[in-house]
C-alpha atoms as a PDB file:
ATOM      1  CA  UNK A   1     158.158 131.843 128.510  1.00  0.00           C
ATOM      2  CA  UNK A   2     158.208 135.487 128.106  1.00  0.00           C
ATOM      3  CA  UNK A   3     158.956 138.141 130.489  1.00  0.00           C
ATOM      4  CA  UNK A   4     155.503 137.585 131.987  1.00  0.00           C
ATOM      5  CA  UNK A   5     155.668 135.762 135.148  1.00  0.00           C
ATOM      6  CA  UNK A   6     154.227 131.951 134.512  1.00  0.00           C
ATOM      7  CA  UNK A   7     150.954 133.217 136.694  1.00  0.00           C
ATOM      8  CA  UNK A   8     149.885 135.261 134.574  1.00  0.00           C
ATOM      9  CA  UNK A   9     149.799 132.361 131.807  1.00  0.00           C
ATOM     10  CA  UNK A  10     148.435 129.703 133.759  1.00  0.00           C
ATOM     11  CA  UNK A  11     144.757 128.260 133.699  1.00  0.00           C
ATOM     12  CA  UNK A  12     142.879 129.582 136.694  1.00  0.00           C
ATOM     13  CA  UNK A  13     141.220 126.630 137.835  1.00  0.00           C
ATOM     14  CA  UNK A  14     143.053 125.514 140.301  1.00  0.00           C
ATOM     15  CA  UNK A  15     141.983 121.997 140.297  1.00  0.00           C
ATOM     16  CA  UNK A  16     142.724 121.688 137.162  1.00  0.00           C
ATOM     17  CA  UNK A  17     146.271 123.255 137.572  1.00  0.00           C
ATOM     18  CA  UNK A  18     146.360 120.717 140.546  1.00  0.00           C
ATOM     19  CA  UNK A  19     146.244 117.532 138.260  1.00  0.00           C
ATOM     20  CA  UNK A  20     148.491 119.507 135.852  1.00  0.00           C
ATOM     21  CA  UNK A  21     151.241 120.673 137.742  1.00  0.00           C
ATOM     22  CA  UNK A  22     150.996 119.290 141.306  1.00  0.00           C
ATOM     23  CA  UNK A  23     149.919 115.778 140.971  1.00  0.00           C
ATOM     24  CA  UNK A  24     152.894 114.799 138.431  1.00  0.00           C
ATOM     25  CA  UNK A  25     155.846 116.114 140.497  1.00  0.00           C
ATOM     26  CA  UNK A  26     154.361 115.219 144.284  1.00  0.00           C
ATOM     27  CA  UNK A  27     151.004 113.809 144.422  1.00  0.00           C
ATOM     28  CA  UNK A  28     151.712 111.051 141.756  1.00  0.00           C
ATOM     29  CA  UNK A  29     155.581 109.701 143.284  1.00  0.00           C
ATOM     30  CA  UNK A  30     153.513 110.023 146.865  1.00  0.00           C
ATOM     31  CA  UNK A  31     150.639 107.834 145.959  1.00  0.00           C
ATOM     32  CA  UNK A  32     153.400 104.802 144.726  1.00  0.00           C
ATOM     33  CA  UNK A  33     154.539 104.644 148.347  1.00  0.00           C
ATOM     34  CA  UNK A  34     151.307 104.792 149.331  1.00  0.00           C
ATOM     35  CA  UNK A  35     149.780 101.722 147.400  1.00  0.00           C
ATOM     36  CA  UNK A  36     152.790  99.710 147.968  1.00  0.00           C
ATOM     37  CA  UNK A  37     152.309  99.937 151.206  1.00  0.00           C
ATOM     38  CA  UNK A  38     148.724  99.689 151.204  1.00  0.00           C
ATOM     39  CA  UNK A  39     149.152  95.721 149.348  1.00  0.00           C
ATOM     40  CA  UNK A  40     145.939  96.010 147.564  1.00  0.00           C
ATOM     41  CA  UNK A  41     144.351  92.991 146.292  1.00  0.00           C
ATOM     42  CA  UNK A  42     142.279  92.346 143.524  1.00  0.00           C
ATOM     43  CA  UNK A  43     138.419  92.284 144.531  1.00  0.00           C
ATOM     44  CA  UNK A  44     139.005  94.952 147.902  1.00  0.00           C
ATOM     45  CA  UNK A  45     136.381  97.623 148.471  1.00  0.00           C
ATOM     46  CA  UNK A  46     138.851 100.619 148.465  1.00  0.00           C
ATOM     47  CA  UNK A  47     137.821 104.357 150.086  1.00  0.00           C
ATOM     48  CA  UNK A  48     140.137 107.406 149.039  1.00  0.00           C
ATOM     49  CA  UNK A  49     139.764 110.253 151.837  1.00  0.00           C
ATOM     50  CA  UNK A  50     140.278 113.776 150.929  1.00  0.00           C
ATOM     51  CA  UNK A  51     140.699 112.296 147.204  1.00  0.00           C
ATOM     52  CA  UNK A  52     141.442 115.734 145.332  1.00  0.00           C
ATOM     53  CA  UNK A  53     141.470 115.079 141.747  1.00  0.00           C
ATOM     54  CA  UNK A  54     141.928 111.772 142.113  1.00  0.00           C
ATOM     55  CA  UNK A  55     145.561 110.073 141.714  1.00  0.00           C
ATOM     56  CA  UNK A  56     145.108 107.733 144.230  1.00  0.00           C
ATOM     57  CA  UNK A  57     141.990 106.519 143.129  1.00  0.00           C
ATOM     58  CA  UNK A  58     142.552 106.198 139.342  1.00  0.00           C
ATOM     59  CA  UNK A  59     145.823 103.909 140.896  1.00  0.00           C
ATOM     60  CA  UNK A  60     143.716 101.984 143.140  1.00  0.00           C
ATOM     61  CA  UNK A  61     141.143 100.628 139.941  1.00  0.00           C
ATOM     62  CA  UNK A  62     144.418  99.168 138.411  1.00  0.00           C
ATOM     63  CA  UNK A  63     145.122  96.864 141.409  1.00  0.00           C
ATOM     64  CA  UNK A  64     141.335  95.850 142.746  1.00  0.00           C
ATOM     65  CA  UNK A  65     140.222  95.079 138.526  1.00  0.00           C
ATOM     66  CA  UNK A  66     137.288  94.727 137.707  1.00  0.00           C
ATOM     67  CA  UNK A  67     135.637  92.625 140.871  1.00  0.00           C
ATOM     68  CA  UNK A  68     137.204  95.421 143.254  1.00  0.00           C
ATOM     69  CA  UNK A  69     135.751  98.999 144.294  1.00  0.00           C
ATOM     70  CA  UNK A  70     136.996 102.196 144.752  1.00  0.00           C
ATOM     71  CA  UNK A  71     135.050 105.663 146.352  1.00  0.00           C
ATOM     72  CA  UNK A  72     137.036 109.115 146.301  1.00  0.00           C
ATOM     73  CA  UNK A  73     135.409 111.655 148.662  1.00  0.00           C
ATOM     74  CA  UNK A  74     136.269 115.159 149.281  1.00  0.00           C
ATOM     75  CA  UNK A  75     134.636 117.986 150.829  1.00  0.00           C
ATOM     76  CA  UNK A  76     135.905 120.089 147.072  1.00  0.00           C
ATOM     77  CA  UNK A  77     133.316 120.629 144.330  1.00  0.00           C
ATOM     78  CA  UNK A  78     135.783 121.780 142.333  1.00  0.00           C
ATOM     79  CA  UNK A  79     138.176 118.920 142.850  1.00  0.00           C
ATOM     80  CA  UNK A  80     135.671 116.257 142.082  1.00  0.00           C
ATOM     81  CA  UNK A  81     135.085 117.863 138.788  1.00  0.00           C
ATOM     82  CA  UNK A  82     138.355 117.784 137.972  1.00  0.00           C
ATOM     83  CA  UNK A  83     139.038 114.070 138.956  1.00  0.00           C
ATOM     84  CA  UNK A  84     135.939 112.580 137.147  1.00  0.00           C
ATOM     85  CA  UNK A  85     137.265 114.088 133.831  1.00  0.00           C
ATOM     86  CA  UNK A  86     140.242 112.134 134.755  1.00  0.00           C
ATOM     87  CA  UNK A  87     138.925 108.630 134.768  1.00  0.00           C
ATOM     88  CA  UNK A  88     140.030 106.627 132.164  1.00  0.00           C
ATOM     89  CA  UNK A  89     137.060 105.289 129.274  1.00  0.00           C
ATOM     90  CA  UNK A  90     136.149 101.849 130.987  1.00  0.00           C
ATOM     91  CA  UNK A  91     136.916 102.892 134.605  1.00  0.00           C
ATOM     92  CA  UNK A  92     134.282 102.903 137.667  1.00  0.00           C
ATOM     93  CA  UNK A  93     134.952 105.293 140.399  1.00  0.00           C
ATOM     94  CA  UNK A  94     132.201 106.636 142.720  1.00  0.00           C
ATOM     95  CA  UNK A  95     132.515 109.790 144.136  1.00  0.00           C
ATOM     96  CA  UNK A  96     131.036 111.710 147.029  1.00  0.00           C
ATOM     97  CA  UNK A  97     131.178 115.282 148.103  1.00  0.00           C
ATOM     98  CA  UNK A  98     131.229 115.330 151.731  1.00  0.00           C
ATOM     99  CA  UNK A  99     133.268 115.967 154.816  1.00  0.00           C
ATOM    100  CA  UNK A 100     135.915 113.166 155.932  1.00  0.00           C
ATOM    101  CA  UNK A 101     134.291 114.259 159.292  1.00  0.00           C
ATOM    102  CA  UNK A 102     130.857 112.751 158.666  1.00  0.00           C
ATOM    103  CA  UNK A 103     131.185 110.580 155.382  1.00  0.00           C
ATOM    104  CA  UNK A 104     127.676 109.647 154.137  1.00  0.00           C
ATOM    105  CA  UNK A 105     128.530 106.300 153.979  1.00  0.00           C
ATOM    106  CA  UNK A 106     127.497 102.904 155.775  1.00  0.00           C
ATOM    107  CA  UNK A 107     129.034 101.269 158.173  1.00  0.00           C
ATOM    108  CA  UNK A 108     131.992  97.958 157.309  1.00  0.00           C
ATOM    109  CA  UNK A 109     131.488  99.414 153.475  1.00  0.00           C
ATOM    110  CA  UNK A 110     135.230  98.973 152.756  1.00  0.00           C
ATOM    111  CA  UNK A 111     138.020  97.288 152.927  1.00  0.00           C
ATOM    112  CA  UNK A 112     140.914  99.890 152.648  1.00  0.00           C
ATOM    113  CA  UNK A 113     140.559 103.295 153.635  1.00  0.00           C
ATOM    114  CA  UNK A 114     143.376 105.999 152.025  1.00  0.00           C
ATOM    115  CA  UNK A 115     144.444 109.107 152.701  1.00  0.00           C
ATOM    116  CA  UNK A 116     146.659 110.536 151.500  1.00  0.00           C
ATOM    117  CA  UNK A 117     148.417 114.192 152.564  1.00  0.00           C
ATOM    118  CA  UNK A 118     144.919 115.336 153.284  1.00  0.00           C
ATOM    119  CA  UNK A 119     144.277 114.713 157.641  1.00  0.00           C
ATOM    120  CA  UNK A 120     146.582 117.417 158.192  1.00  0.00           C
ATOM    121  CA  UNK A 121     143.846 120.168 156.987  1.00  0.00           C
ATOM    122  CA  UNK A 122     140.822 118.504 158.761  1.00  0.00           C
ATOM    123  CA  UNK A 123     139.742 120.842 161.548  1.00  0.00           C
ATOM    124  CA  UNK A 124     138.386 117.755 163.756  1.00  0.00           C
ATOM    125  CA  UNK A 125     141.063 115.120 163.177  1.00  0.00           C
ATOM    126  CA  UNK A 126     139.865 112.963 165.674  1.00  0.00           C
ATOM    127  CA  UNK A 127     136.276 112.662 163.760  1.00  0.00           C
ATOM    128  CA  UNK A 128     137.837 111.761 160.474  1.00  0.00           C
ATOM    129  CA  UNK A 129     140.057 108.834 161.840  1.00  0.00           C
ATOM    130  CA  UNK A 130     136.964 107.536 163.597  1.00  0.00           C
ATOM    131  CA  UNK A 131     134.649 107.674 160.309  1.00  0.00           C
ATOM    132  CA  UNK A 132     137.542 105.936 158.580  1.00  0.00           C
ATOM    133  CA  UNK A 133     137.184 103.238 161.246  1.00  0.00           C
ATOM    134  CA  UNK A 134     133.670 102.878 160.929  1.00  0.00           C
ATOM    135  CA  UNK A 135     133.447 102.519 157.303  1.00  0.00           C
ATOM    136  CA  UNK A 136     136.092  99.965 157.536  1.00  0.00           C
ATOM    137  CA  UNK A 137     134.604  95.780 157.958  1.00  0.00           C
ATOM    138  CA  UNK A 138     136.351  94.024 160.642  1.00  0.00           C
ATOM    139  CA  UNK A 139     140.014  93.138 160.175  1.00  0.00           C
ATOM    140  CA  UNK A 140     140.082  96.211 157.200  1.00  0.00           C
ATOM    141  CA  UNK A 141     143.070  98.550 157.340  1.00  0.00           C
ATOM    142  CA  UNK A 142     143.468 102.472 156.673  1.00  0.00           C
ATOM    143  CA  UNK A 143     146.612 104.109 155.439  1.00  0.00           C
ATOM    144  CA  UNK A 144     147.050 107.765 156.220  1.00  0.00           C
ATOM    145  CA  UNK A 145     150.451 109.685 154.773  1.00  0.00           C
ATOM    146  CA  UNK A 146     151.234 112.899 155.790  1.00  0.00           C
ATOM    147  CA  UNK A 147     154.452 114.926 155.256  1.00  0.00           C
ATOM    148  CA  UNK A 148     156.603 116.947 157.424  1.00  0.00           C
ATOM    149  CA  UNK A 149     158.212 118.935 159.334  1.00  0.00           C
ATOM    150  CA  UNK A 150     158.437 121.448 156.170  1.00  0.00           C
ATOM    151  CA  UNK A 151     161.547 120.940 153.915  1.00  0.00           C
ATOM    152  CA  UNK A 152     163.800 123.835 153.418  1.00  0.00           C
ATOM    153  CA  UNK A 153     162.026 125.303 149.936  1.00  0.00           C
ATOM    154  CA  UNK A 154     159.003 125.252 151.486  1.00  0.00           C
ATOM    155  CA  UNK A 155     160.282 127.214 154.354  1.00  0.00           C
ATOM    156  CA  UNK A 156     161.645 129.819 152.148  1.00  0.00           C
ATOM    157  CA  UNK A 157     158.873 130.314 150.197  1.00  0.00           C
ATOM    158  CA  UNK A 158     156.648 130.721 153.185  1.00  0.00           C
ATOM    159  CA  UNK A 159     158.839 133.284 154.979  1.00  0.00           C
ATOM    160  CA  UNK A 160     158.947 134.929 151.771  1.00  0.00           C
ATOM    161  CA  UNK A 161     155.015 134.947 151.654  1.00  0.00           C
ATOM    162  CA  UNK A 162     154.368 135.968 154.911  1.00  0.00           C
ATOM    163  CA  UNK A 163     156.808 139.059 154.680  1.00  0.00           C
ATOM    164  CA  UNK A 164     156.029 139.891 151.611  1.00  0.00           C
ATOM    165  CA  UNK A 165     152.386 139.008 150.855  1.00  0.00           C
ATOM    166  CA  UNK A 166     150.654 138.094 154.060  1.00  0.00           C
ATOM    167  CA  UNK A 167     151.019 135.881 157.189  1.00  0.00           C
ATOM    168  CA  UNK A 168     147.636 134.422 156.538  1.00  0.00           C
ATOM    169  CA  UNK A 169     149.027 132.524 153.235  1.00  0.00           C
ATOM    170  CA  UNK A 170     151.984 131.485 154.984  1.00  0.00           C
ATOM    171  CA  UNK A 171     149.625 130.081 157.379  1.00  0.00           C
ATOM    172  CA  UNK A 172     148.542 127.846 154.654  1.00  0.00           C
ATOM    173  CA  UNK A 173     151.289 126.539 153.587  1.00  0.00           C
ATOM    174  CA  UNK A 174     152.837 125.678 157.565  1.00  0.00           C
ATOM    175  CA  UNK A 175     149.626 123.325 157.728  1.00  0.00           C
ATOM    176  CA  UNK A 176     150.787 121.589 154.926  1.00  0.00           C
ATOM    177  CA  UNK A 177     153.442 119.978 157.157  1.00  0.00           C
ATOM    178  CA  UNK A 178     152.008 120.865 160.629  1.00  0.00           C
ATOM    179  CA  UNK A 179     151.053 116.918 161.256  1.00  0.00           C
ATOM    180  CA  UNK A 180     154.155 114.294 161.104  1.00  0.00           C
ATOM    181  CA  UNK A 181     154.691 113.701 165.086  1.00  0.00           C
ATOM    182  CA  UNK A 182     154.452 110.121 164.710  1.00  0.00           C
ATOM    183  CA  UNK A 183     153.205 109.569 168.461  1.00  0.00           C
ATOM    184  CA  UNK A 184     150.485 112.213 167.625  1.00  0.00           C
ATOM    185  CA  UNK A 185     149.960 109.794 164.635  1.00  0.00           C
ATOM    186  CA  UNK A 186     149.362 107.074 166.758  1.00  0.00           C
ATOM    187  CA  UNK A 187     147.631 108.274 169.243  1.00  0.00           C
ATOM    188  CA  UNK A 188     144.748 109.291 166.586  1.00  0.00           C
ATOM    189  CA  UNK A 189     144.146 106.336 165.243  1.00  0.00           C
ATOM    190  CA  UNK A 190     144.131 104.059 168.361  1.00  0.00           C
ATOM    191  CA  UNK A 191     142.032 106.517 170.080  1.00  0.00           C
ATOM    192  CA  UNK A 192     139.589 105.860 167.269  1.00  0.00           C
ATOM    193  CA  UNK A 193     139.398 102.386 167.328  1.00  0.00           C
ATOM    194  CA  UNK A 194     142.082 100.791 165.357  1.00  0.00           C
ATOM    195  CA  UNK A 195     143.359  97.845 167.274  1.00  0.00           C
ATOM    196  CA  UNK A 196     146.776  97.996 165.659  1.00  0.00           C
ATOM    197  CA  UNK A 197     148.674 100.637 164.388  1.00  0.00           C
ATOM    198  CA  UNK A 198     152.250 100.791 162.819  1.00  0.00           C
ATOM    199  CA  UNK A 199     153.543 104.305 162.522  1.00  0.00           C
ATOM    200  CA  UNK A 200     156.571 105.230 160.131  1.00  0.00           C
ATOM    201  CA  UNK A 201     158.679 107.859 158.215  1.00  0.00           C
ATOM    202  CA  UNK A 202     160.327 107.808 155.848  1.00  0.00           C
ATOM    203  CA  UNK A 203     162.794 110.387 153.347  1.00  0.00           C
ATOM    204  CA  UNK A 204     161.525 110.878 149.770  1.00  0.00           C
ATOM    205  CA  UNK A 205     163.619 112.648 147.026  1.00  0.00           C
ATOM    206  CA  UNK A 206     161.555 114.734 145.063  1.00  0.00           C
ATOM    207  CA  UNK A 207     162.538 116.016 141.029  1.00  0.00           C
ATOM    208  CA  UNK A 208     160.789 119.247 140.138  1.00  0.00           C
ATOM    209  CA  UNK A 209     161.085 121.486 137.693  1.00  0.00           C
ATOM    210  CA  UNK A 210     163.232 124.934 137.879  1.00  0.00           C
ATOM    211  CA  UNK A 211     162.537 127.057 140.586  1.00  0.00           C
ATOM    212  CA  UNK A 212     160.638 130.110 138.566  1.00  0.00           C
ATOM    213  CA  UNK A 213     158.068 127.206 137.168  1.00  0.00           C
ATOM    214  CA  UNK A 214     157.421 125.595 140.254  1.00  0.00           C
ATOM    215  CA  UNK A 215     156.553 128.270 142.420  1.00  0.00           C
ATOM    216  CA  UNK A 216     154.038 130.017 140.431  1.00  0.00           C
ATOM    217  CA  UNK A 217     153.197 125.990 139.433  1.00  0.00           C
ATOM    218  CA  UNK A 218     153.086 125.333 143.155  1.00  0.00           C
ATOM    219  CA  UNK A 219     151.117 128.381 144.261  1.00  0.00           C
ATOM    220  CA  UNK A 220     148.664 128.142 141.541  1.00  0.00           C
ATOM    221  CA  UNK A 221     147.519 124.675 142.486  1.00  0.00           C
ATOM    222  CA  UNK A 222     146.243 126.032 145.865  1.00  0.00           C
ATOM    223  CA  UNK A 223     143.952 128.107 147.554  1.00  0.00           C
ATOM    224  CA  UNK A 224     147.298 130.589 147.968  1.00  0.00           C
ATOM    225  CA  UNK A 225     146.524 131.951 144.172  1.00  0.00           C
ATOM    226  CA  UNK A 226     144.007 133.843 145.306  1.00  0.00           C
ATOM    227  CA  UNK A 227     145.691 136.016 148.055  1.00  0.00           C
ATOM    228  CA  UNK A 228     148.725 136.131 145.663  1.00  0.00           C
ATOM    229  CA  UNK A 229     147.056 137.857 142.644  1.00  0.00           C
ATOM    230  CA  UNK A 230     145.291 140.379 145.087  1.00  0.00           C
ATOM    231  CA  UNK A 231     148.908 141.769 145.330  1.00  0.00           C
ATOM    232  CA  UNK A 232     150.247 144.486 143.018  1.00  0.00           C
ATOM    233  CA  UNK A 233     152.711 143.310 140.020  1.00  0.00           C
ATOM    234  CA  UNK A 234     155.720 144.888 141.956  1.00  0.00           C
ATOM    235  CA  UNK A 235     155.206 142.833 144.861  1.00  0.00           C
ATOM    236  CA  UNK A 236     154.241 139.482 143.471  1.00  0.00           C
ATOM    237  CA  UNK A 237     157.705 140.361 141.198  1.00  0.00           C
ATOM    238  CA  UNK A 238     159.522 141.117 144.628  1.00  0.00           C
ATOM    239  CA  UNK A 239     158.385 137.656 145.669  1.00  0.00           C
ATOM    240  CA  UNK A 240     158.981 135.938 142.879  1.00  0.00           C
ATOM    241  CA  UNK A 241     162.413 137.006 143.036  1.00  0.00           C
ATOM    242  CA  UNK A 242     163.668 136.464 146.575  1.00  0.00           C
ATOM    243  CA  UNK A 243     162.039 132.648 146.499  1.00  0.00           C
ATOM    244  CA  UNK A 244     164.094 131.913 143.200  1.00  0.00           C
ATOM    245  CA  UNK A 245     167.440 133.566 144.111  1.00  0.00           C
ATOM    246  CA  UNK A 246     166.886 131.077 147.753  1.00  0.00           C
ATOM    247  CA  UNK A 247     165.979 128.452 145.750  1.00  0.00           C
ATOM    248  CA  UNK A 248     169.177 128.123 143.258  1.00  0.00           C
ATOM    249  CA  UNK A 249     171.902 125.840 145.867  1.00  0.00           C
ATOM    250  CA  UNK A 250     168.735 123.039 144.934  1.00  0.00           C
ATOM    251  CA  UNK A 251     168.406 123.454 141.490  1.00  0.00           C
ATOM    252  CA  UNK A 252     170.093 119.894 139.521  1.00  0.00           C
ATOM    253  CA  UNK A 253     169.416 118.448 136.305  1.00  0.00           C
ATOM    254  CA  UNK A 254     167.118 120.410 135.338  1.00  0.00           C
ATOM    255  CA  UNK A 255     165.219 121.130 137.840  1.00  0.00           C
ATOM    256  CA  UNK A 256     165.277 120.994 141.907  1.00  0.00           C
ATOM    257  CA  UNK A 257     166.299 118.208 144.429  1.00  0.00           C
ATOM    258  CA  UNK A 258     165.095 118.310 147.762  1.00  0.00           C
ATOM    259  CA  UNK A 259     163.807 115.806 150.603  1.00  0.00           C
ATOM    260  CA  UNK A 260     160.474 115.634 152.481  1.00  0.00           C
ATOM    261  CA  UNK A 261     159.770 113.068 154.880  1.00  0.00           C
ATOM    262  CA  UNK A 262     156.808 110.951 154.737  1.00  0.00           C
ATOM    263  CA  UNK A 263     154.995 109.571 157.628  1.00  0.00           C
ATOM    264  CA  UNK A 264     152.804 106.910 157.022  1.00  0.00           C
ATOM    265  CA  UNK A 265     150.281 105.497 159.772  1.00  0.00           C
ATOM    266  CA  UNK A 266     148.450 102.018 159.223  1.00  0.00           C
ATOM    267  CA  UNK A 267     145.507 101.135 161.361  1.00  0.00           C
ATOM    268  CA  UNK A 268     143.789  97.542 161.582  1.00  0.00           C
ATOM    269  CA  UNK A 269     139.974  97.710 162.479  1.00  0.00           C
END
């Protein structure tokens, strides 16, 4: 790259810069931990919740073949357009632009219900761990991941936003990892239903690339672009530059190193 900064190169659809950038260094090594412990079998009716562009559903079609199902759903026009370009030629995936609060969907319909980094945003929690019980059949499991507390980088960068930007974009990225209290985890699934629930977290090592790429790689796959580029050069440059200089005791082969913990919650209908 040039001296431009890498936002000012990127694509500005930020779906698509979410399948681009984000899903290969987070979403993609999350949603292996996910289906491993979700034990798909061929044949299963699977629902992906708060689906995004799709990486847990294109995974999913593997695993259930050909006599199996599988239903993304997210409340993000703009998402689903993105994932359905992403189906591979020969590949069935419905998809369905609603609320994970009230899924137009029937009752028992599936068999697995997934969700993955996605509850924590929901304004009525509650509601969408109930609709994933209802859609489930009897004996039918759902698998909710969700990451947290925040990880040093992410701290850093959303000080740096918040001073330096605005408090209301650092806001966004806090809810990114406002929901891993396992007991809270538990409690919102068996209050909706589930008649067994196993909570647990675990530490995930995540690769990504140098710290200048993936914070304007970062940034631009989320709603935060927008407040970012209302900023003047000098601050976004400002920015730029405290984050990276904060960032270099993680930089390793490469790229960065850092941990985020993973809490995964499985509920039996």
């Amino acid at each position: 790259m040039n001296k431009r900064s890498l936002y000012q190169a990127m694509d500005t659809s930020v779906p698509d810069n979410y399948e681009r950038y984000f899903v290969p260094t987070i979403g993609g090594p999350a949603s292996k931990g996910l289906l491993a412990a979700a034990r798909l079998k061929p044949g299963e009716r699977v629902l992906d919740v708060a689906c995004g562009t799709g990486v847990v559903a294109r995974a999913a079609v593997d695993v259930v073949g050909p006599t199996g199902t599988v239903a993304g759903l997210d409340i993000n026009p703009g998402m689903l357009a993105t994932a359905r370009k992403q189906v591979p030629s020969g590949n069935s995936i419905d998809w369905y632009e609603a609320s994970a609060e009230s899924m137009p969907l029937p009752d028992r319909s599936f068999d697995v219900v997934l969700c993955q980094m996605g509850l924590q945003f929901m304004a009525n929690k509650p509601a969408a761990v109930t609709e994933m019980h209802r859609v489930l059949t009897p004996g039918g499991r759902a698998l909710v991941t969700v990451p947290g507390p925040e990880p040093d980088p992410f701290y850093i960068m959303g000080d740096a936003l918040s001073r330096r930007i605005g408090p209301e974009l650092a806001a966004f990225e806090r809810t990114v990892f406002s929901l891993h209290d396992e007991a809270e985890m538990r409690k919102l699934l068996e209050e909706a239903g589930f008649g067994r629930v196993e909570v647990e977290a675990a530490t995930a090592r995540l690769h990504v690339p140098e710290p200048r790429d993936f914070l304007w790689q970062y940034i631009n796959s989320t709603p935060m672009i927008g407040g970012v580029m209302k900023v003047d050069e000098a601050t976004r440059t400002a920015f730029e530059r405290e984050v990276t200089a904060k960032w270099q005791p993680f930089r390793a082969n490469g790229g960065m190193n850092f941990e985020v913990r993973m809490t995964t919650a499985v509920g039996w209908a």
